[in-house]
Protein backbone atom coordinates (compact mmCIF):
# COMPACT_ATOMS: atom_id res chain seq x y z
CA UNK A 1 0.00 0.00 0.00
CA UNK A 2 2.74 2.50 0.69
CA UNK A 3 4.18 3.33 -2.62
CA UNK A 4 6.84 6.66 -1.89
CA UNK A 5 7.24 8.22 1.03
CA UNK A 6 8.71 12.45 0.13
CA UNK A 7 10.48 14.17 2.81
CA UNK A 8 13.50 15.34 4.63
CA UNK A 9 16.49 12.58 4.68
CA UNK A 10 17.44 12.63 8.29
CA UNK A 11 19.86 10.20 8.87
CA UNK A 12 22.48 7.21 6.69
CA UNK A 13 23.68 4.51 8.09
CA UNK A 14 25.47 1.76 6.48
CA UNK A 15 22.45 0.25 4.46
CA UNK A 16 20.07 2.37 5.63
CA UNK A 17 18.23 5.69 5.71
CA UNK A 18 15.64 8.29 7.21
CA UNK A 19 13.08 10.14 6.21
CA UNK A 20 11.27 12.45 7.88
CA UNK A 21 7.82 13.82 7.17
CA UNK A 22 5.16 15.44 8.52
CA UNK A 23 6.24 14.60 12.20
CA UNK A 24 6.95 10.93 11.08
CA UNK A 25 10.72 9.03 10.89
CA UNK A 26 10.51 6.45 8.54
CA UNK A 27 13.56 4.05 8.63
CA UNK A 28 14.37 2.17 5.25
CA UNK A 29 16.95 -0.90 4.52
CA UNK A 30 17.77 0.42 1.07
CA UNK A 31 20.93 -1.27 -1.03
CA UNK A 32 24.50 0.39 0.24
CA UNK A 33 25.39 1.36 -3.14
CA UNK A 34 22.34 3.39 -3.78
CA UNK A 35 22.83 5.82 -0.46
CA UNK A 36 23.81 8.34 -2.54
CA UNK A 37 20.94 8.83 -4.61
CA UNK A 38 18.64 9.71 -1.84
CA UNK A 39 21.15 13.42 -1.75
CA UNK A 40 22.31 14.53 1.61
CA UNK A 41 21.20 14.57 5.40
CA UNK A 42 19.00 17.99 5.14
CA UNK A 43 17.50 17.72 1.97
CA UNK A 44 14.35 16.37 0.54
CA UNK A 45 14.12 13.12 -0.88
CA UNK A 46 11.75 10.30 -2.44
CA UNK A 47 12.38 7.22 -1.36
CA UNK A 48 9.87 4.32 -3.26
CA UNK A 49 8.99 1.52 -0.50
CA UNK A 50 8.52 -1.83 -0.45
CA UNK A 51 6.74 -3.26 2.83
CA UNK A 52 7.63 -6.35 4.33
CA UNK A 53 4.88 -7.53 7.09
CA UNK A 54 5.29 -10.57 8.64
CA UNK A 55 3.53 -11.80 12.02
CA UNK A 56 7.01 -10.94 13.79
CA UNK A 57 8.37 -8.26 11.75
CA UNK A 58 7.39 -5.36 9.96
CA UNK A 59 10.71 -3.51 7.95
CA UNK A 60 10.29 -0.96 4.82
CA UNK A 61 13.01 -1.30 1.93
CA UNK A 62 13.70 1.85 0.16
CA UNK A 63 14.88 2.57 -3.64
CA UNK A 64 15.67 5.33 -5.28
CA UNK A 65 14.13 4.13 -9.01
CA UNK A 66 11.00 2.16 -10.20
CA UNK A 67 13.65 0.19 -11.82
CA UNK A 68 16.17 -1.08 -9.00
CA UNK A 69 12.99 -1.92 -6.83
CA UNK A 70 11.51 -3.86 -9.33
CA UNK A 71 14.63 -5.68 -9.73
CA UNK A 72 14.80 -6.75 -6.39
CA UNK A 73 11.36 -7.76 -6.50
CA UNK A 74 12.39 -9.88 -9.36
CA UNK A 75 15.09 -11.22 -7.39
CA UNK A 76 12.46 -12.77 -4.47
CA UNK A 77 11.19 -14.84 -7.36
CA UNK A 78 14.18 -17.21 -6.85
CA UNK A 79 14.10 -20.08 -5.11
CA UNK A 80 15.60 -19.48 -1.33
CA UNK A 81 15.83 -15.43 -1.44
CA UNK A 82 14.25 -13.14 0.59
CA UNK A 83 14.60 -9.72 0.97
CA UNK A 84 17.54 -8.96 3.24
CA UNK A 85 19.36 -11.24 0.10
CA UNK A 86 17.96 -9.27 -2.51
CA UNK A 87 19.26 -5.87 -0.79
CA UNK A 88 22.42 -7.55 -0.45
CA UNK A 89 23.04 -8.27 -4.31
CA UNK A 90 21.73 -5.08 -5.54
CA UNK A 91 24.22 -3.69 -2.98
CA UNK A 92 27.25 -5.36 -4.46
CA UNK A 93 25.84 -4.99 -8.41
CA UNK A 94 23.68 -2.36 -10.11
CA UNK A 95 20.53 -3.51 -11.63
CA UNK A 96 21.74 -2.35 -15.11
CA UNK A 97 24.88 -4.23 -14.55
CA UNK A 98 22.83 -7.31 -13.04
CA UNK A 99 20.61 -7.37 -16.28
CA UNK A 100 23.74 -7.71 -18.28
CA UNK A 101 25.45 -10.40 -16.37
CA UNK A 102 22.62 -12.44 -16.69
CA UNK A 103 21.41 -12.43 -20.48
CA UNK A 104 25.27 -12.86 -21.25
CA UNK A 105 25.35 -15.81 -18.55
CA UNK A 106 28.71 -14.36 -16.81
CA UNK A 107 29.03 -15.98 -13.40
CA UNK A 108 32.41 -14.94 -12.92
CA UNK A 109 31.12 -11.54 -12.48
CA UNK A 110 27.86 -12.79 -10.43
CA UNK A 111 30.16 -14.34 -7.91
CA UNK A 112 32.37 -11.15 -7.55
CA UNK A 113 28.80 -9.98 -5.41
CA UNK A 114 29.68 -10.42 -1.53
CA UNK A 115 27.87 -13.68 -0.32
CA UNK A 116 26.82 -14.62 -4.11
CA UNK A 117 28.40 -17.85 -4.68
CA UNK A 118 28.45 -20.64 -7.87
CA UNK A 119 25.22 -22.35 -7.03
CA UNK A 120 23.42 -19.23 -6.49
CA UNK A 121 24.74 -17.55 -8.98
CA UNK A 122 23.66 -20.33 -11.66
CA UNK A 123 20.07 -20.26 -10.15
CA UNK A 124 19.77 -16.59 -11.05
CA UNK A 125 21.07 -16.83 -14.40
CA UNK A 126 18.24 -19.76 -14.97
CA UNK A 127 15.26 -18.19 -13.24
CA UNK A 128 15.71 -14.27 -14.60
CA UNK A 129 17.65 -14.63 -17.30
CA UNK A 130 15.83 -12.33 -20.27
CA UNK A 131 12.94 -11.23 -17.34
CA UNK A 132 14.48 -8.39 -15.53
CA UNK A 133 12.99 -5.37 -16.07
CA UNK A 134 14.44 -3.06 -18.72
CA UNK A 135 15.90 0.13 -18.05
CA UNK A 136 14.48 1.44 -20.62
CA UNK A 137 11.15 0.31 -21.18
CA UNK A 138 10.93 1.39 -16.99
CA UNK A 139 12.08 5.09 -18.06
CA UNK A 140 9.49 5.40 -20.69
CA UNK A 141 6.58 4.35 -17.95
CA UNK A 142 7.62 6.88 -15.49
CA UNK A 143 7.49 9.33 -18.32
CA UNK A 144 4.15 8.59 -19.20
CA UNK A 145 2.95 8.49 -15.18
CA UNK A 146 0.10 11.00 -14.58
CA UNK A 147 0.69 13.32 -12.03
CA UNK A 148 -1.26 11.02 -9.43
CA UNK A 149 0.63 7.71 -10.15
CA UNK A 150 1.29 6.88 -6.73
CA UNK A 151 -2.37 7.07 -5.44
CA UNK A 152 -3.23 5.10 -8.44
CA UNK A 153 -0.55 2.32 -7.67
CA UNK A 154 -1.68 2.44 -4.18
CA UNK A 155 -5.43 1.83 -5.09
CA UNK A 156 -4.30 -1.02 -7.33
CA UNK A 157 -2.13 -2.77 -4.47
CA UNK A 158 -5.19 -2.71 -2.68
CA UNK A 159 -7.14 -4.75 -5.55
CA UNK A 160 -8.99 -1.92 -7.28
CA UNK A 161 -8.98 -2.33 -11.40
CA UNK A 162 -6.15 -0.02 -12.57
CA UNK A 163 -8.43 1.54 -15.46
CA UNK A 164 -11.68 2.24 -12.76
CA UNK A 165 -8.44 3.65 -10.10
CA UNK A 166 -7.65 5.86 -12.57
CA UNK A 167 -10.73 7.26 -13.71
CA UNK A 168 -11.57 7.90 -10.10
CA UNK A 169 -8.74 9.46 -9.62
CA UNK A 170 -9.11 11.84 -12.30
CA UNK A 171 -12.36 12.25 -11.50
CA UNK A 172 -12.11 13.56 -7.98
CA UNK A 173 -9.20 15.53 -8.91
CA UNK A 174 -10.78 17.81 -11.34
CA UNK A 175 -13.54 19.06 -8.52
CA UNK A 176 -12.96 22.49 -7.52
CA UNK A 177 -12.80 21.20 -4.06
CA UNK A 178 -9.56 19.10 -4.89
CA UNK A 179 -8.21 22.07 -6.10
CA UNK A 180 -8.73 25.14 -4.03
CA UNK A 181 -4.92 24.86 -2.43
CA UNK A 182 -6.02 25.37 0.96
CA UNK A 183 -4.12 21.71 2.32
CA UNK A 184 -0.42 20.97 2.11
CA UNK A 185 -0.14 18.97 -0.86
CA UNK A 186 0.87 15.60 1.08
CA UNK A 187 -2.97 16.24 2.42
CA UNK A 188 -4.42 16.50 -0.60
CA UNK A 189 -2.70 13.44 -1.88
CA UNK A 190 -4.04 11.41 1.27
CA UNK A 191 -7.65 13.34 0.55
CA UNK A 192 -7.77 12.05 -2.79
CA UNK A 193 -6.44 9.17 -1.78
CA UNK A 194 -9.38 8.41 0.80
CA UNK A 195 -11.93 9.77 -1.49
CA UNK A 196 -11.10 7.48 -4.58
CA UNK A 197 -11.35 4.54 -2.29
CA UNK A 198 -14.89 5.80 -1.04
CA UNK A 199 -16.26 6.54 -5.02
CA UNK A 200 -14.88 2.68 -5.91
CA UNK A 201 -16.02 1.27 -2.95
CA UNK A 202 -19.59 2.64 -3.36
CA UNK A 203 -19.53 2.00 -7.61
C-alpha cells in the first residue's frame, strides 16, 4: 500500500536511511550502493517503499528508481531469497549491470557480489535470465505516469482495477474542491487518496 514516502532525509547509516515527514521518521533498509541517490542529510528526498509484514516483523526497503525496486522484486522470485538477500546483491551490483550479467550468462562476475556464490549464482542466471525489467522500457513508464501515479498504484495494491483507479482518480481531482490549495499537498494526496477509495467502494 505505501508506494513513496517524500520528505527530509534525516539520517544514513550503512544500508540504511531516514526520512522524515510530517512529524513521522521512517527508517528504510535500502541497497549500500544506492545511499547516494537519496542526496544529503537535510535535503528532501523520495524514497519508493517496499513493505515487508510478517507476524514478527514489519521492515520498509527503500529505492531510489521504479527500476532497482523492481529488480529486487524480481530477485524474491528465486528459489531461497528473501529480501535482506535481494538488498544484499543489488548492494554489491547495479541492476543495469545485473541485467547484463545475466542475459550474457557471466558468473564470474555474479560471484564477484559479496555472499553470491556458484550455485546461487547459476540459479539466477536460470530463473531471470531475459525477465528483468528493462531500463528502458521502466524510463518510458515513469514518463508517461500522470501526475497522481502513486495514489493510483496504491489503489491497485489494494485490488482496485487499474483503469476504474484511474478514472476515479481523475475524477475527484478535477472538482474544484480538490483544487482550491487550501491543504499541504501531502494532504491532498491522502484526501484524494481516501476519497477514490470511497467513489470505488460505493460504484
Amino acid at each position: 500500500m505505501i508506494n513513496a514516502v517524500s520528505g527530509t532525509l534525516s539520517h544514513k547509516g550503512l544500508d540504511s536511511i531516514r526520512v522524515e515527514t510530517h512529524g513521522i521518521e521512517w527508517e528504510f533498509l535500502v541497497p549500500a550502493r544506492s545511499l547516494d541517490a537519496f542526496g544529503r542529510v537535510g535535503e528532501p528526498t523520495r524514497v519508493l517503499a517496499w513493505l515487508l509484514h510478517r507476524e514478527d516483523q514489519m521492515r520498509l526497503f527503500g529505492f531510489p528508481d521504479e527500476t532497482e525496486r523492481a529488480v529486487f522484486v524480481e530477485l524474491m522470485t528465486v528459489e531461497g531469497i528473501g529480501p535482506r538477500q535481494a538488498l544484499k546483491i543489488l548492494g554489491g551490483i547495479g541492476a543495469a549491470e545485473l541485467e547484463r550479467a545475466l542475459d550474457a550468462e557471466d558468473l564470474a562476475r555474479l560471484e564477484m557480489v559479496p555472499g553470491l556464490g556458484k550455485k546461487t549464482a547459476q540459479k539466477l542466471v536460470f530463473s531471470l535470465k531475459g525477465k528483468m525489467p528493462s531500463r528502458g522500457a521502466t524510463a518510458g513508464r515513469d514518463e508517461a505516469a500522470g501526475p497522481h501515479e502513486d495514489i493510483i498504484r496504491a489503489l491497485v495494491d489494494l485490488g482496485y482495477d487499474r483503469r476504474r483507479a484511474a478514472e476515479a482518480v481523475a475524477a475527484i481531482a478535477s472538482r474544484p474542491e480538490s483544487q482550491a490549495g487550501t491543504l499541504p499537498e501531502a494532504d491532498r494526496e491522502r484526501e484524494l487518496f481516501r476519497r477514490a477509495i470511497v467513489a470505488l467502494s460505493g460504484s
